[in-house]
Every structure is written in structure tokens, then in C-alpha cells.
Protein backbone atom coordinates (compact mmCIF):
# COMPACT_ATOMS: atom_id res chain seq x y z
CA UNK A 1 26.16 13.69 -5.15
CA UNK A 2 24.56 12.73 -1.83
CA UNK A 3 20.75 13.74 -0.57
CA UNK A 4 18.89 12.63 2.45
CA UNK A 5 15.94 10.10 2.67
CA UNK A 6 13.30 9.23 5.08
CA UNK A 7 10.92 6.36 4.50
CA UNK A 8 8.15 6.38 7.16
CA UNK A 9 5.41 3.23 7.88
CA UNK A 10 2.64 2.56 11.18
CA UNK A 11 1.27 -0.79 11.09
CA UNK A 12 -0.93 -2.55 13.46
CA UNK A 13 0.20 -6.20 14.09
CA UNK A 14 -0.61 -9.25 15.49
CA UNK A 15 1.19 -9.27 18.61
CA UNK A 16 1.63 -8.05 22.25
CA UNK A 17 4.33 -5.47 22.17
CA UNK A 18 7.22 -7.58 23.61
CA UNK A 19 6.74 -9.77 20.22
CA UNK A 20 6.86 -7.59 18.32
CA UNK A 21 10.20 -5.67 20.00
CA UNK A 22 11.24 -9.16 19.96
CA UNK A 23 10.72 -9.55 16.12
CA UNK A 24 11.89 -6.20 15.33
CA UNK A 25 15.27 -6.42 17.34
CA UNK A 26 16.69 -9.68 18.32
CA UNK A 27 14.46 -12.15 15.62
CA UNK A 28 14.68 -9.51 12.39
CA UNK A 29 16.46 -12.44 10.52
CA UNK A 30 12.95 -13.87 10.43
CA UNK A 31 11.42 -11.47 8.46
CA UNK A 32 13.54 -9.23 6.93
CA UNK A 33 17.39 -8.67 6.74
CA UNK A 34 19.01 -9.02 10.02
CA UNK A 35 19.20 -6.01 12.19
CA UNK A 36 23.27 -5.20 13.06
CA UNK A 37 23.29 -4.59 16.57
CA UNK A 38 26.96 -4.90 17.03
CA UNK A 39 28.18 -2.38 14.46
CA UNK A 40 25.14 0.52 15.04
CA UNK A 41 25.35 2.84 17.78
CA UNK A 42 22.48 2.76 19.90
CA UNK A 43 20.54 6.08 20.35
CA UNK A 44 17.51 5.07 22.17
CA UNK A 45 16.64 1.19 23.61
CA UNK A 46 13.72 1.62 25.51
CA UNK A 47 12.14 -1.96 25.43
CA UNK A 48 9.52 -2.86 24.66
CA UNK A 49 8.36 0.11 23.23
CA UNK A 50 11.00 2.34 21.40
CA UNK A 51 14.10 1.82 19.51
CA UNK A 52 16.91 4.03 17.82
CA UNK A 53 19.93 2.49 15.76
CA UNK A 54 22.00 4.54 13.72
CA UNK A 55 25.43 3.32 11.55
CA UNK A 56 28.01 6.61 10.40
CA UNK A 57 30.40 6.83 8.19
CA UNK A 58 31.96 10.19 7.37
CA UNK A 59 28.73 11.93 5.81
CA UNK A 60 26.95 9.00 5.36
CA UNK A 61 24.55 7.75 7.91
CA UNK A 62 21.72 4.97 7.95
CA UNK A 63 19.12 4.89 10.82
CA UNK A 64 16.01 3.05 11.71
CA UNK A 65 13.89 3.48 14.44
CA UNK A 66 10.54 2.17 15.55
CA UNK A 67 8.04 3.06 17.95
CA UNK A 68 5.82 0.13 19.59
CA UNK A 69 2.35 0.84 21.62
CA UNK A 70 -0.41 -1.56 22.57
CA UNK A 71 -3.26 -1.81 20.36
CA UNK A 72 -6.96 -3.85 20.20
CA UNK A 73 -5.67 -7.09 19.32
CA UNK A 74 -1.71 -6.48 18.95
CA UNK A 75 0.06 -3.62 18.75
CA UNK A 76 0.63 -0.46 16.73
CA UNK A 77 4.35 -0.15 15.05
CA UNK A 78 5.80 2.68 13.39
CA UNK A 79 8.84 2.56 11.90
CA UNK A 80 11.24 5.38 10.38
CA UNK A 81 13.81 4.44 7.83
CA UNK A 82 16.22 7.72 7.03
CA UNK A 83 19.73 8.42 5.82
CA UNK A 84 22.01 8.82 2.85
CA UNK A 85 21.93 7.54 -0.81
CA UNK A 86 24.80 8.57 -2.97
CA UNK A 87 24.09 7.15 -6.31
CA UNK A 88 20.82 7.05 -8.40
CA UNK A 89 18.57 8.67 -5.56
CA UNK A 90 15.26 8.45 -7.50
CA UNK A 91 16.12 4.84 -8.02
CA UNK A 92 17.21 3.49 -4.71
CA UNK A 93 14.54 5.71 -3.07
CA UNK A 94 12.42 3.66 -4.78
CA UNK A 95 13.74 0.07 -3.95
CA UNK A 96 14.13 1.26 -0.62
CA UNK A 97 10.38 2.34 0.00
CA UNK A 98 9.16 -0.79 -1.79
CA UNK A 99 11.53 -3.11 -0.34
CA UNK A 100 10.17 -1.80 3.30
CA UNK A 101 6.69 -2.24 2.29
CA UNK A 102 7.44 -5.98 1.44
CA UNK A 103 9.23 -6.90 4.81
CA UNK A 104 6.96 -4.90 7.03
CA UNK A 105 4.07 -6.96 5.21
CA UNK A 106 6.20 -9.82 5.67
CA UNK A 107 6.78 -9.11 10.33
CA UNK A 108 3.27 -9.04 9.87
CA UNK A 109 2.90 -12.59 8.44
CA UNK A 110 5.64 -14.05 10.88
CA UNK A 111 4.23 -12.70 13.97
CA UNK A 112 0.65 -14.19 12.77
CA UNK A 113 1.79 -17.83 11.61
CA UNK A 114 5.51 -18.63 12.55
CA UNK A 115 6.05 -16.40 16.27
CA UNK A 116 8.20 -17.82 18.53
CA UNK A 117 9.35 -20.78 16.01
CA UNK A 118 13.37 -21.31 15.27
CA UNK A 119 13.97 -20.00 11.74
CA UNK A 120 16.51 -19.51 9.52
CA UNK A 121 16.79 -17.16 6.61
CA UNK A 122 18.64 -16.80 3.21
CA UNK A 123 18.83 -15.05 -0.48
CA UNK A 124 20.00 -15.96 -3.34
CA UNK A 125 20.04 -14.59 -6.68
CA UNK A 126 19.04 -15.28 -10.38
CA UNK A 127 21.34 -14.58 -13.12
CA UNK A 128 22.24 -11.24 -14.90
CA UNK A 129 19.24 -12.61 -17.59
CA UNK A 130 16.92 -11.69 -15.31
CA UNK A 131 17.58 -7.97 -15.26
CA UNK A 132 14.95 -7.82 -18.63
CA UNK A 133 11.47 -5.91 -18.41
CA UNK A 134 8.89 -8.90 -17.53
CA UNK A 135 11.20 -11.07 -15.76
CA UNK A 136 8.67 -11.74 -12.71
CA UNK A 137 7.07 -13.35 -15.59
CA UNK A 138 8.74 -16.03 -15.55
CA UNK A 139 8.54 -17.15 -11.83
CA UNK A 140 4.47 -16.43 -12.28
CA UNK A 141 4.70 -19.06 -14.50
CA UNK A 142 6.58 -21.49 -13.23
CA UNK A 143 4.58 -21.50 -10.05
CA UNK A 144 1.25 -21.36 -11.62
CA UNK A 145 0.02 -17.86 -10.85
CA UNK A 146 -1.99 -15.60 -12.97
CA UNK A 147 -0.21 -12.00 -13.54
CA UNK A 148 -3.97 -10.56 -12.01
CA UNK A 149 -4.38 -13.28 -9.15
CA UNK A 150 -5.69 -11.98 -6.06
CA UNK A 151 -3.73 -12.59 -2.58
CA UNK A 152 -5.09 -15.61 -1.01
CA UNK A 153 -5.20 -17.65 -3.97
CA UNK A 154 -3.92 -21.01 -3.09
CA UNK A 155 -1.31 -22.58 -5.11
CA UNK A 156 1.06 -25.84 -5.39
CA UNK A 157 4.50 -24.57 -4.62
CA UNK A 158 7.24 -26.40 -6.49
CA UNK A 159 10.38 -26.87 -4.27
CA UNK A 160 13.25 -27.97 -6.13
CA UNK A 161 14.97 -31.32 -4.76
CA UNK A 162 11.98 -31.47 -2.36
CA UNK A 163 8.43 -32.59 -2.32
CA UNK A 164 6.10 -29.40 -3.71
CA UNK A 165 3.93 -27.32 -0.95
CA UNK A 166 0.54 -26.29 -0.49
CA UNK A 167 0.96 -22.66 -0.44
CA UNK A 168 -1.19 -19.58 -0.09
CA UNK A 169 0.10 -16.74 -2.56
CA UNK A 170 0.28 -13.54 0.37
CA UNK A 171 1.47 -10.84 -1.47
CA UNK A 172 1.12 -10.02 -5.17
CA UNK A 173 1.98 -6.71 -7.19
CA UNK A 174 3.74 -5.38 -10.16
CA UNK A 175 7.61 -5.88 -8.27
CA UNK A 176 7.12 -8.30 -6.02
CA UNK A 177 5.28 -12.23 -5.17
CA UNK A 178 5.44 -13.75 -1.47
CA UNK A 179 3.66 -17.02 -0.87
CA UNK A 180 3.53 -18.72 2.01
CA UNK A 181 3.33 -22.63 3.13
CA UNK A 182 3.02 -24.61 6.77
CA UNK A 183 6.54 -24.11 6.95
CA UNK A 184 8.00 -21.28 4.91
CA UNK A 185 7.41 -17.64 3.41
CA UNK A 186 9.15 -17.27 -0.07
CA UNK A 187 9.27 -13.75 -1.16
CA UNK A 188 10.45 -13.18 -4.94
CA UNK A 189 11.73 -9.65 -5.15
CA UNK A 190 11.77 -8.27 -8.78
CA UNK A 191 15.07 -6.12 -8.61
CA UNK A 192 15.47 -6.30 -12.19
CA UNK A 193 13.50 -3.11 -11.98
CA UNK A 194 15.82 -1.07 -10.42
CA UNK A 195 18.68 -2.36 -12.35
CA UNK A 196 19.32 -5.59 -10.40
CA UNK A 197 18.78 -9.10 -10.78
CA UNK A 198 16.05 -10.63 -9.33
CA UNK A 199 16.21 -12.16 -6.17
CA UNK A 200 14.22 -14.81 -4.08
CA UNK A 201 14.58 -14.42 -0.38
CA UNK A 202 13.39 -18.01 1.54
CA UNK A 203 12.38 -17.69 5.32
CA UNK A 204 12.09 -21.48 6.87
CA UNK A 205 10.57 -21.98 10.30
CA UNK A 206 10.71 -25.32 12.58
CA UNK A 207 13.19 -27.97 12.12
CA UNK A 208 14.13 -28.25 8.24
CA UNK A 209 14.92 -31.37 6.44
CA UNK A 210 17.80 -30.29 4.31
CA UNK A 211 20.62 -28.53 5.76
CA UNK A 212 20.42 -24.18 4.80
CA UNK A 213 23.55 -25.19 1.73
CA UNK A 214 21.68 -27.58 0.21
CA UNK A 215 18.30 -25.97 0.06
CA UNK A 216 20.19 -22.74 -1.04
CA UNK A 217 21.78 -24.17 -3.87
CA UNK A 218 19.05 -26.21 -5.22
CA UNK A 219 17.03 -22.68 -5.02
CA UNK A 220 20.17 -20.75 -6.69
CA UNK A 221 20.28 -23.64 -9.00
CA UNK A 222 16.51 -23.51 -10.33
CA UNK A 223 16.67 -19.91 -10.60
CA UNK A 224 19.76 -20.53 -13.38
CA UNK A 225 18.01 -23.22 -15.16
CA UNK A 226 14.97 -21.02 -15.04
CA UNK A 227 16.09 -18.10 -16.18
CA UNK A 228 18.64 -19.69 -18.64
CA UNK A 229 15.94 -21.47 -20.71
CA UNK A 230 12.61 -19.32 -19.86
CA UNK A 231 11.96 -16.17 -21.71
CA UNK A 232 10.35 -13.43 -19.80
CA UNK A 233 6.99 -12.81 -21.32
């Protein structure tokens, strides 16, 4: 059986509001998964201050749609997530409003350190192992964080088949990390709670040294070794 949502966020952000339109439109690869513009039918494009996309099929519909206005020292965004889950709604309701927490956190981070830089983005995922109560454990641990450390703490991020990073640990709770370096955010999203496994998302800005494959699969690869000898705690 199918039942509405509506997940609804205002944030003020770093940025004039053609940034952050920017960001939110044509750049959303940088911060968050990218935006579809091809396959959602455009309601409202009113740059750079409102936006409407919507994506139907039969019944089922997902929109978003943000508002942008000037604010003292950036802008003010809110942004309005709604349509149709058709599964475990308590569940993906859930993810969902989490999950938009993380990446509006995240536009906020990019428009502050990386704007206007080329970036790329990709996920991969651990194994089915790490769908197990405490699995966030493990990544805590093998990057050196404390299960109570506060955002800000800085850190020595190791990158596998690459030098490690000074990083700055920006976001912190009971489902999800996100450090940042010079370069990079990292955001580690702890999907084993809603039945999934866990996932690290990797957002690199500037010219990279490795090409996207190979710094995908040495990621994909240290997330098998990881969670195929590390026992969440």
C-alpha cells in the first residue's frame, strides 16, 4: 500500500543566491545525488530564486522544490521533498528525512569550502556484513574517532592506495560520519539501519590524482576487507 510524504527544510547558506541555484540545480552532483533534469517535468524555473521538478509514474510521483531569497551573509533556502513510498513507509520516511538532513548539511559545506571548483562524485557500498546493529562502529574505528567526538575534531584520514589526509570530522551522529579534507568531503551513511548496507559516498574537488575507477575501487575494496575481518562493536 502507497501513502504520501513531505519532508520540509530552510537553511541559511553561505552564498549569494545564484550559487546557491547554481548548486542546487546544475552542480547537485557536488553535494548530493544528481538532480535529473532531463527526465522531471518542470513545474516552476524561476532562477535564481524558485524551483519546481516533479517525476510521475502512474500513482507514483516524486517532487522537490526549493525556494531561494537573499539573506545577511548568503542566502535563505527552503527546500520541500514530497511524494510516494510504497513499501515500508515508517522506514523509508525515515532514511529519507535523515538522508536530506545529511546532504543539505553537506550544500552547506560545498558552497563554504569547494564553490565554484570542478568535482566529481561517487558511492560505493560495503558488503551485506555490514547490515549488523553497530556497524558504523567499525569505520569509527578505523579512522580514529571516538563514538562521542564532537564535530570539528581533527583527524588523520586514511585513504586507501593514497597518502592519508588531514581531515576535520564535520558531521557526527548516531547514522551518519562526514569528514572533510583540502580536497574532499567523505560522508559514511549508516544504511544498515534501515535494512541496507552501509554506504560511503566520496565528493572530490580540483584536479584528482587517480582517475574516479581507481579511487572507487580501492574505496569499494577497503570497505570489503574492512568489513570482512572487523567486527562491529
Amino acid at each position: 500500500m502507497s501513502s504520501d510524504f513531505r519532508i520540509e527544510r530552510e537553511s541559511e547558506l553561505p552564498a549569494e543566491p545564484e550559487d546557491v541555484w547554481q548548486a542546487v540545480t546544475r552542480d547537485s552532483a557536488a553535494w548530493s545525488i544528481p538532480l535529473d533534469l532531463a527526465r522531471s517535468t518542470v513545474l516552476v524555473w524561476e532562477p535564481p530564486h524558485r524551483g519546481v521538478l516533479r517525476t510521475e509514474i502512474g500513482d507514483w510521483f516524486n517532487q522537490i522544490a526549493f525556494d531561494i531569497a537573499p539573506a545577511p551573509g548568503g542566502s535563505y533556502l527552503r527546500y520541500v521533498h514530497s511524494g510516494v513510498f510504497v513499501d515500508d513507509w515508517e522506514n523509508e520516511y525515515e532514511g529519507a528525512r535523515r538522508h536530506t538532513d545529511v546532504y543539505l548539511h553537506t550544500l552547506g559545506q560545498y558552497l563554504r569550502y569547494f564553490r565554484g571548483r570542478k568535482f566529481r562524485r561517487f558511492e560505493v557500498l560495503a558488503p551485506k556484513s555490514s547490515i549488523t546493529h553497530g556497524a558504523l562502529g567499525v569505520i569509527r574505528a578505523a579512522w580514529g574517532i571516538a563514538p562521542d567526538a564532537p564535530t570539528g575534531s581533527e583527524l588523520t584520514l586514511p585513504v586507501p592506495g593514497a597518502p592519508a589526509k588531514a581531515a576535520v570530522l564535520d558531521l557526527h551522529d548516531d547514522a551518519f560520519i562526514g569528514v572533510r579534507t583540502e580536497d574532499a568531503l567523505y560522508r559514511v551513511f549508516g544504511r544498515n539501519r534501515f535494512g541496507s548496507p552501509v554506504a560511503l559516498g566520496v565528493y572530490e574537488y580540483g584536479v584528482q590524482a587517480r582517475p574516479e575507477r581507481d579511487s572507487a575501487n580501492a574505496w569499494a575494496g577497503w570497505l570489503r576487507e574492512l568489513y570482512g575481518t572487523a567486527a562491529a562493536p
